[in-house]
PDB file of N, CA and C in Angstrom:
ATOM      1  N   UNK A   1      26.644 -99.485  23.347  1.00  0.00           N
ATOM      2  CA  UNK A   1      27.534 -99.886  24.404  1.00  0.00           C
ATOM      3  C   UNK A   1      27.069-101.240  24.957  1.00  0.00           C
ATOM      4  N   UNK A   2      27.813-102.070  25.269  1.00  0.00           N
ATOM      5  CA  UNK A   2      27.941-103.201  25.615  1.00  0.00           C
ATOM      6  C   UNK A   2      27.772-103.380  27.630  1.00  0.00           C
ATOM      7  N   UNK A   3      27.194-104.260  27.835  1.00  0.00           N
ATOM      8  CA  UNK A   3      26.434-104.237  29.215  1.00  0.00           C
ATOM      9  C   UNK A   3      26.753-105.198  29.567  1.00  0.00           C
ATOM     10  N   UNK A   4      27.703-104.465  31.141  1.00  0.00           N
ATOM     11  CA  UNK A   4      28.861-105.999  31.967  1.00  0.00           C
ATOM     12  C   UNK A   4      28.063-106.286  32.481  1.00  0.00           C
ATOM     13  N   UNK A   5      27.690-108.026  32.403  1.00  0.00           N
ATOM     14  CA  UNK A   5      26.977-108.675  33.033  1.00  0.00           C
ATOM     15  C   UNK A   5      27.615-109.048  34.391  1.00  0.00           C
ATOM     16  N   UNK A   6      26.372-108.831  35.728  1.00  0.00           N
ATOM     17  CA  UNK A   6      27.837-109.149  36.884  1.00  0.00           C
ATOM     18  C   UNK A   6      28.310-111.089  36.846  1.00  0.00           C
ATOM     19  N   UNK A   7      29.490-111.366  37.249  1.00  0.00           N
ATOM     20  CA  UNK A   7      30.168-112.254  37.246  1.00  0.00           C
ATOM     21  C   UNK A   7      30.070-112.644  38.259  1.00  0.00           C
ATOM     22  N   UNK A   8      29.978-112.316  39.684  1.00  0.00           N
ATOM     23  CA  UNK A   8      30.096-113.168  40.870  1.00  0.00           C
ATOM     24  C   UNK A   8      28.698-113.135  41.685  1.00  0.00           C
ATOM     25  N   UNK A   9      27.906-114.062  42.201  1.00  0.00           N
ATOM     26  CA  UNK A   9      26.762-114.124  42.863  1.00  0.00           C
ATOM     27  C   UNK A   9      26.724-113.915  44.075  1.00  0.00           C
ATOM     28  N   UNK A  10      27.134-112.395  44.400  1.00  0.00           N
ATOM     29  CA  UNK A  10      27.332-112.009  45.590  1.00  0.00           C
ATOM     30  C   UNK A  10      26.193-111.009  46.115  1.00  0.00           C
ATOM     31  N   UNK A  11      24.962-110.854  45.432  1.00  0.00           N
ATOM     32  CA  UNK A  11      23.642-110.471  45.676  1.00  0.00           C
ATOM     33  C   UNK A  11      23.283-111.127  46.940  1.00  0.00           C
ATOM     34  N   UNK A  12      23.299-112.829  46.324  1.00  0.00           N
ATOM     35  CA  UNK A  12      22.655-113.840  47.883  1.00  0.00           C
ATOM     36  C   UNK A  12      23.382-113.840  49.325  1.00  0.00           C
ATOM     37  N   UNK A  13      24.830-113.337  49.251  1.00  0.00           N
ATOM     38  CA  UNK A  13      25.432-112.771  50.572  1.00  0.00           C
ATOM     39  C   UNK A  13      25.185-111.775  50.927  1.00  0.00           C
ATOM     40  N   UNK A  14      24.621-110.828  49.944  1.00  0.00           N
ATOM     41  CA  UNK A  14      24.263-109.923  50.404  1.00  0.00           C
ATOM     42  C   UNK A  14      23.093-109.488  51.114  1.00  0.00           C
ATOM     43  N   UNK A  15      21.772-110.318  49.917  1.00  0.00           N
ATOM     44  CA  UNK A  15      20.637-110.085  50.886  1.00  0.00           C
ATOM     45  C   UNK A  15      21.128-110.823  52.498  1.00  0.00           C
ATOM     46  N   UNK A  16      21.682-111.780  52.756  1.00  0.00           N
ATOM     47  CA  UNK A  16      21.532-112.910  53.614  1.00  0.00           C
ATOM     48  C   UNK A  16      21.927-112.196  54.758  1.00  0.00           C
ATOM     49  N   UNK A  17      23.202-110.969  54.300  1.00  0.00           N
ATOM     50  CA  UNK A  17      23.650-110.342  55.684  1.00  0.00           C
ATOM     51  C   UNK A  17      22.776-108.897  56.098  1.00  0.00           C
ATOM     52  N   UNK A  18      21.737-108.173  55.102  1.00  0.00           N
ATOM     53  CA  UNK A  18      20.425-107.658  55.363  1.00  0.00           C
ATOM     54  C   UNK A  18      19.831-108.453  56.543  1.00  0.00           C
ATOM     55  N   UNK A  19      19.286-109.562  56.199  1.00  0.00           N
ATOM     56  CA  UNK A  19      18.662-110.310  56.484  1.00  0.00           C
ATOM     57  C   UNK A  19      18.821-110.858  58.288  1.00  0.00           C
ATOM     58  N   UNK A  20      20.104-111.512  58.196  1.00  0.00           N
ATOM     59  CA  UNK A  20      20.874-111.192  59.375  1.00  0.00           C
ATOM     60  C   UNK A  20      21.043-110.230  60.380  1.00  0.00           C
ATOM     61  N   UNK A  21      21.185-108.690  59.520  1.00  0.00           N
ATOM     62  CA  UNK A  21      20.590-107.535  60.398  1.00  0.00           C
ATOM     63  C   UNK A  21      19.221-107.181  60.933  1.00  0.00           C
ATOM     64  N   UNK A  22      18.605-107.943  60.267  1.00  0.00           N
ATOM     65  CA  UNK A  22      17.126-107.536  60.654  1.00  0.00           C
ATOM     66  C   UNK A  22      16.250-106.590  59.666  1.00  0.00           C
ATOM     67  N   UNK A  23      17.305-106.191  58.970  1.00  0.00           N
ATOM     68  CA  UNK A  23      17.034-104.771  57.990  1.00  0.00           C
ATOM     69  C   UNK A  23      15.856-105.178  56.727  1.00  0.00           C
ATOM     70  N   UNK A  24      15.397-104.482  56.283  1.00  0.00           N
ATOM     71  CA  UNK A  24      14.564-103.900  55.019  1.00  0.00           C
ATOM     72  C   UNK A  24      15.688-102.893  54.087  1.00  0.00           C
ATOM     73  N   UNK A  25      15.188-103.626  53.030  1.00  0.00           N
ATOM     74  CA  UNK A  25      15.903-103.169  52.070  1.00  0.00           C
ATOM     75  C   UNK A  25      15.881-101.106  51.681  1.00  0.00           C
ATOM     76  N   UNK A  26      14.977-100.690  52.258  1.00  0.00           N
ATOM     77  CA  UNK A  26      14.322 -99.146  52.429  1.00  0.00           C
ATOM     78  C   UNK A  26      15.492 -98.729  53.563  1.00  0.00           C
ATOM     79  N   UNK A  27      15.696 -99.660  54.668  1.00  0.00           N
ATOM     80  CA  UNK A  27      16.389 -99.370  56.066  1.00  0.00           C
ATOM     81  C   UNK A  27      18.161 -99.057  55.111  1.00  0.00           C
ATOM     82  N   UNK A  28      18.624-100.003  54.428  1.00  0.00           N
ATOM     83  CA  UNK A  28      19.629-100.265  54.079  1.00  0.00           C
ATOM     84  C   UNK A  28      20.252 -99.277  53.088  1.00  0.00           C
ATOM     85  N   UNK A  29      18.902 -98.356  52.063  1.00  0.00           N
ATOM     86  CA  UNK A  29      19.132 -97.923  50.910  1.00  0.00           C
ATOM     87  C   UNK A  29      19.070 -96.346  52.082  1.00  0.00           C
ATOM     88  N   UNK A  30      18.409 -96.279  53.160  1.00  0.00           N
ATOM     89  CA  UNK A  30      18.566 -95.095  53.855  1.00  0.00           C
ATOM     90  C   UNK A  30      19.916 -94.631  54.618  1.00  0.00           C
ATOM     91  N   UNK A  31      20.656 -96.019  55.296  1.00  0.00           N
ATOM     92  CA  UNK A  31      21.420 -95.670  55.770  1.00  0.00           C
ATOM     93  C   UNK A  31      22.582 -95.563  54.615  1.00  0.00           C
ATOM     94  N   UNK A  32      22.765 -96.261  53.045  1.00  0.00           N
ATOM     95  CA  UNK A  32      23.478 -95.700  52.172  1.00  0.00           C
ATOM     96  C   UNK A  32      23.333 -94.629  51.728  1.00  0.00           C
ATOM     97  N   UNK A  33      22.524 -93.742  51.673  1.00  0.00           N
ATOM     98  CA  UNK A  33      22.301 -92.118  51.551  1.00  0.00           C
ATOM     99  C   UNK A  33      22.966 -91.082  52.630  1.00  0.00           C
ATOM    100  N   UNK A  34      22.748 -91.986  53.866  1.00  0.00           N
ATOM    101  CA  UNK A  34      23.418 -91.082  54.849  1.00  0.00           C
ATOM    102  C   UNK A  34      25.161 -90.814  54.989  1.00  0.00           C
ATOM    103  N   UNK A  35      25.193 -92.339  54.405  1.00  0.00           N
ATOM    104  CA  UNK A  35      27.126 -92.576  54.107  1.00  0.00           C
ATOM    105  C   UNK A  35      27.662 -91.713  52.590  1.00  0.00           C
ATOM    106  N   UNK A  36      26.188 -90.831  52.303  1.00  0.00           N
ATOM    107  CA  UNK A  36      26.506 -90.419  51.047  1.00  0.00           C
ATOM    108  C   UNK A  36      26.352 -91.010  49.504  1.00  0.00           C
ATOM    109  N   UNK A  37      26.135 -92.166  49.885  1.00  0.00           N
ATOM    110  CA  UNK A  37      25.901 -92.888  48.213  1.00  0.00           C
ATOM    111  C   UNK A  37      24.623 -93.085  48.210  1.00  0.00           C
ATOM    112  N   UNK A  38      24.706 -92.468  46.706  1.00  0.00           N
ATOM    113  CA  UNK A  38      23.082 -92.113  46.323  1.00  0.00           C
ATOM    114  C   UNK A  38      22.868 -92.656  45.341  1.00  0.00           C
ATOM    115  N   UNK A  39      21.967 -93.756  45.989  1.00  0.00           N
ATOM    116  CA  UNK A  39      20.985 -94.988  45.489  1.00  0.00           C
ATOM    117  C   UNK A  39      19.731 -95.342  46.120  1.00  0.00           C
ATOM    118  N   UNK A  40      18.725 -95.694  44.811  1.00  0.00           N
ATOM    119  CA  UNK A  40      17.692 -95.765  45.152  1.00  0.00           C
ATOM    120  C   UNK A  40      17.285 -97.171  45.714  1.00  0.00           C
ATOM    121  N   UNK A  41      16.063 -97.973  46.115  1.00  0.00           N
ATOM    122  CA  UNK A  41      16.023 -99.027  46.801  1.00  0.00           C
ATOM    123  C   UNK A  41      15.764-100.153  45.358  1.00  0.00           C
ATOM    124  N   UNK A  42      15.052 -99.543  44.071  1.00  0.00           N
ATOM    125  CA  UNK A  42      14.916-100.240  43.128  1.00  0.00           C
ATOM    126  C   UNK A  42      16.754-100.628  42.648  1.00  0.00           C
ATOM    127  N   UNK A  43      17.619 -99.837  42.710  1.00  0.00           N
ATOM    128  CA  UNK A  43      19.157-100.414  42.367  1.00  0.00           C
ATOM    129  C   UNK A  43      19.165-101.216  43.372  1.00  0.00           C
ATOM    130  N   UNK A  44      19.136-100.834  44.874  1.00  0.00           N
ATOM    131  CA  UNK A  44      19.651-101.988  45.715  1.00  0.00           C
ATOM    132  C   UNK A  44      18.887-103.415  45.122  1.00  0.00           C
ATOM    133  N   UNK A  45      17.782-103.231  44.920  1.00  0.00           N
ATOM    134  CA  UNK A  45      17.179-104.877  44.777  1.00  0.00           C
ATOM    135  C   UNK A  45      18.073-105.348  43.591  1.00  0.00           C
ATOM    136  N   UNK A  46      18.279-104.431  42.411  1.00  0.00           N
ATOM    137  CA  UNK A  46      18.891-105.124  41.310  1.00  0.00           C
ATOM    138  C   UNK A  46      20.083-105.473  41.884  1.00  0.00           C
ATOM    139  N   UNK A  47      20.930-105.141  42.696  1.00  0.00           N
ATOM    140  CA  UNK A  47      22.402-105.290  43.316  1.00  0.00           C
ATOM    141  C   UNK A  47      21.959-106.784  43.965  1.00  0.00           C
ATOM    142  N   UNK A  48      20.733-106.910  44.578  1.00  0.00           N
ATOM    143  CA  UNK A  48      20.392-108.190  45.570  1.00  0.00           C
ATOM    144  C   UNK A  48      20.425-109.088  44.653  1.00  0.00           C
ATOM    145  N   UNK A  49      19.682-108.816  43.313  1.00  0.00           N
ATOM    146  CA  UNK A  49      19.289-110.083  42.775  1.00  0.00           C
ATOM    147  C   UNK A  49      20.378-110.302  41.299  1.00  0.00           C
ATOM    148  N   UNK A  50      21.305-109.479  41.726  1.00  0.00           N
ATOM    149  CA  UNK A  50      22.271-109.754  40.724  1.00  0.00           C
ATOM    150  C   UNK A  50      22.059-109.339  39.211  1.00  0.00           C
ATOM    151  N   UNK A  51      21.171-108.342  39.118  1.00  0.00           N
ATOM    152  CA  UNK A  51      20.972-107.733  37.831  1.00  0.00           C
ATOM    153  C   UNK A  51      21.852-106.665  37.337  1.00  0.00           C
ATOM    154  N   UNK A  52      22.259-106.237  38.467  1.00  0.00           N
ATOM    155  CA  UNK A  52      23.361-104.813  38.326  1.00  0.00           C
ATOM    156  C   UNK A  52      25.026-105.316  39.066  1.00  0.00           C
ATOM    157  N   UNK A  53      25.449-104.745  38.606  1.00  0.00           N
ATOM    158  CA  UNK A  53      26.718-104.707  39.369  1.00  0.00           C
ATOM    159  C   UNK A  53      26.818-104.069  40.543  1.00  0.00           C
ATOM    160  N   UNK A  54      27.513-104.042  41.431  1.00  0.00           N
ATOM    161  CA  UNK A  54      27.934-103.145  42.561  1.00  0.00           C
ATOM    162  C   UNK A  54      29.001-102.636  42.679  1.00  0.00           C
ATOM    163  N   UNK A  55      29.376-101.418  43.205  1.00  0.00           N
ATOM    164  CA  UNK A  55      30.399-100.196  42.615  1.00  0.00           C
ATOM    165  C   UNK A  55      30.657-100.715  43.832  1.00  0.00           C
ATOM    166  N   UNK A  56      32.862-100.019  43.854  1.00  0.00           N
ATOM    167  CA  UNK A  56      33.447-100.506  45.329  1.00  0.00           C
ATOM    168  C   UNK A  56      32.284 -99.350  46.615  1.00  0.00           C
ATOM    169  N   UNK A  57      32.457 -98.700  45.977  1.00  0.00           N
ATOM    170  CA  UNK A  57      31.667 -97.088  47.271  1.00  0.00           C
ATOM    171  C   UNK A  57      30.157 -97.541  47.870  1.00  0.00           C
ATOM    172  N   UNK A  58      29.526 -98.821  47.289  1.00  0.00           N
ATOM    173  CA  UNK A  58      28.496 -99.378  47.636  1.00  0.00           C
ATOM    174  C   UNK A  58      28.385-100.147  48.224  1.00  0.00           C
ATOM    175  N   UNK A  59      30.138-101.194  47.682  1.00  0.00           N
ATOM    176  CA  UNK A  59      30.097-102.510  48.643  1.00  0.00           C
ATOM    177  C   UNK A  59      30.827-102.188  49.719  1.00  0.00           C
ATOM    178  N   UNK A  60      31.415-100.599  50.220  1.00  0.00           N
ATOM    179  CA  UNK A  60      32.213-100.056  51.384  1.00  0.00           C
ATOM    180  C   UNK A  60      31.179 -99.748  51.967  1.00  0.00           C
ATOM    181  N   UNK A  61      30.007 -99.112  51.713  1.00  0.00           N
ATOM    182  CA  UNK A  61      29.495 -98.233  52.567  1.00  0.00           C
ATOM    183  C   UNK A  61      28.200 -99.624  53.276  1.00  0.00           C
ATOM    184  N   UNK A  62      28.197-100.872  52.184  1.00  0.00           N
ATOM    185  CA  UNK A  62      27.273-101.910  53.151  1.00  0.00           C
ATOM    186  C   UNK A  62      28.490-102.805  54.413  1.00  0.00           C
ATOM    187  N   UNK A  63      29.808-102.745  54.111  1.00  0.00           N
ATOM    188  CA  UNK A  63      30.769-103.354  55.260  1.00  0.00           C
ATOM    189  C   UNK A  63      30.505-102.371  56.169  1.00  0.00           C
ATOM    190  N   UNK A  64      30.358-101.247  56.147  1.00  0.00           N
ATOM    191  CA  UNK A  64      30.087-100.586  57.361  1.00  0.00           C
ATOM    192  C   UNK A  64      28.592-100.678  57.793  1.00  0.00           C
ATOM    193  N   UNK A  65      27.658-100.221  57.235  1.00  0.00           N
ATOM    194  CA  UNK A  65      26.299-100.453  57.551  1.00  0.00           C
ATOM    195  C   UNK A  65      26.028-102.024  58.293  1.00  0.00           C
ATOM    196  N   UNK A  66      26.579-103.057  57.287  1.00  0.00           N
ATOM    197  CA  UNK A  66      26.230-104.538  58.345  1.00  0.00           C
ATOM    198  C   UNK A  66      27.493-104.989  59.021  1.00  0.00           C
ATOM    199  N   UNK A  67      28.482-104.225  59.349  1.00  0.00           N
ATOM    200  CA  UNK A  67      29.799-104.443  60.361  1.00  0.00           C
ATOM    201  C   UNK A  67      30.098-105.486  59.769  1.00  0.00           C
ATOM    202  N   UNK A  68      30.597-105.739  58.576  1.00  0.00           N
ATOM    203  CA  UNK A  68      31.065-107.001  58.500  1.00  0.00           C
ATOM    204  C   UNK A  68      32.878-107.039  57.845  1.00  0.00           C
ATOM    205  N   UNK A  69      33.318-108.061  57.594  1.00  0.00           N
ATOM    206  CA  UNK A  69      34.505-108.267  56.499  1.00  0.00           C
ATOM    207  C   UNK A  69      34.036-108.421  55.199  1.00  0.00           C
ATOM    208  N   UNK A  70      35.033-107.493  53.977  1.00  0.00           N
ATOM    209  CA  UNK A  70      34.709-107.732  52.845  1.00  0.00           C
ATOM    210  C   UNK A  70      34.652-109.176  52.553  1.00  0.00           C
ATOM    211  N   UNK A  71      35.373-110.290  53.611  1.00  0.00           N
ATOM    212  CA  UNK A  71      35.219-111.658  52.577  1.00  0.00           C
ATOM    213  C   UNK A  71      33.804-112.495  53.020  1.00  0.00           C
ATOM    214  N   UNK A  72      33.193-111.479  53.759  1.00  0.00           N
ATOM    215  CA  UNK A  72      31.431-112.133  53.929  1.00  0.00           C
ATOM    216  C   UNK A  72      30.763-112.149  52.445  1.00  0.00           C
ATOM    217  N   UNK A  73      31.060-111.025  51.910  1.00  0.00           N
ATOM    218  CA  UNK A  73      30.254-110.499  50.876  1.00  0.00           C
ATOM    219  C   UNK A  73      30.814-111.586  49.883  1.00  0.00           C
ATOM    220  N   UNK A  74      31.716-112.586  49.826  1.00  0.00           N
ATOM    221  CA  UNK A  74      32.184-113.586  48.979  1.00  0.00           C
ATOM    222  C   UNK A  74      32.150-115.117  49.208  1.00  0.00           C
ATOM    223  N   UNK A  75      31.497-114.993  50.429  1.00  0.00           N
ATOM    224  CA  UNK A  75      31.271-116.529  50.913  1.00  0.00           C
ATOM    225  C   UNK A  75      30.039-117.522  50.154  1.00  0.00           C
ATOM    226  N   UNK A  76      30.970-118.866  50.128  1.00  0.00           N
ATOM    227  CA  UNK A  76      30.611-119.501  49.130  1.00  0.00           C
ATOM    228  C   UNK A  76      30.591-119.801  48.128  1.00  0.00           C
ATOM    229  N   UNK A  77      31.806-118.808  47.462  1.00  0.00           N
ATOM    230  CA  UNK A  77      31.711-118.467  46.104  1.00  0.00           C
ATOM    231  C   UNK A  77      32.693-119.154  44.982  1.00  0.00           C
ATOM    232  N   UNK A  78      32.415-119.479  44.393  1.00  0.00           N
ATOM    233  CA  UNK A  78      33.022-121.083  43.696  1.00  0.00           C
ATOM    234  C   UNK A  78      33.250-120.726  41.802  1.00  0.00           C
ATOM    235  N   UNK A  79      34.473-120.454  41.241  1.00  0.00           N
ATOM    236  CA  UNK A  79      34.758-120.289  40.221  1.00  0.00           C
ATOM    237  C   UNK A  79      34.038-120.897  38.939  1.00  0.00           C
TER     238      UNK A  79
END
C-alpha cells in the first residue's frame, strides 16, 4: 500500500496555536482523549511536524481544545 504523503504544512499552525495556548504537547494529546480521540502524543508530534496526516475528528477536536477557526489551522498557506 502506498503512503499519502501530507500535502499542506499545517503542522507549523498548528504547533504555533499550542504554543499560543501555553500548552505541552502531553496537555493537548490529554485533552484529545477526553474529546474521545484516541491518540498518542508520539502521533501528535508526527501531526506537528508534518509526518502524518491529520484526520477531520483530530483537526475538530484541536478547534475546540485551542478555541479557534478552522481557517487558523491554514494560515499562510500558499499553493
Amino acid at each position: 500500500m502506498q503512503k499519502i504523503r501530507p500535502d499542506m504544512d499545517i503542522g507549523n499552525n498548528i504547533r504555533a496555536l499550542r504554543k499560543s495556548a501555553q500548552m505541552k504537547q502531553d496537555d493537548v494529546v490529554a485533552q484529545m482523549q477526553l474529546l474521545g480521540i484516541d491518540i498518542t502524543r508520539s502521533t501528535y508530534a508526527k501531526i506537528e511536524s508534518n509526518i502524518m496526516n491529520i484526520k477531520v475528528s483530530e483537526l475538530c477536536a484541536l478547534k475546540i481544545i485551542f478555541n479557534c477557526e478552522f481557517a487558523d489551522f491554514f494560515q499562510n498557506f500558499q499553493l
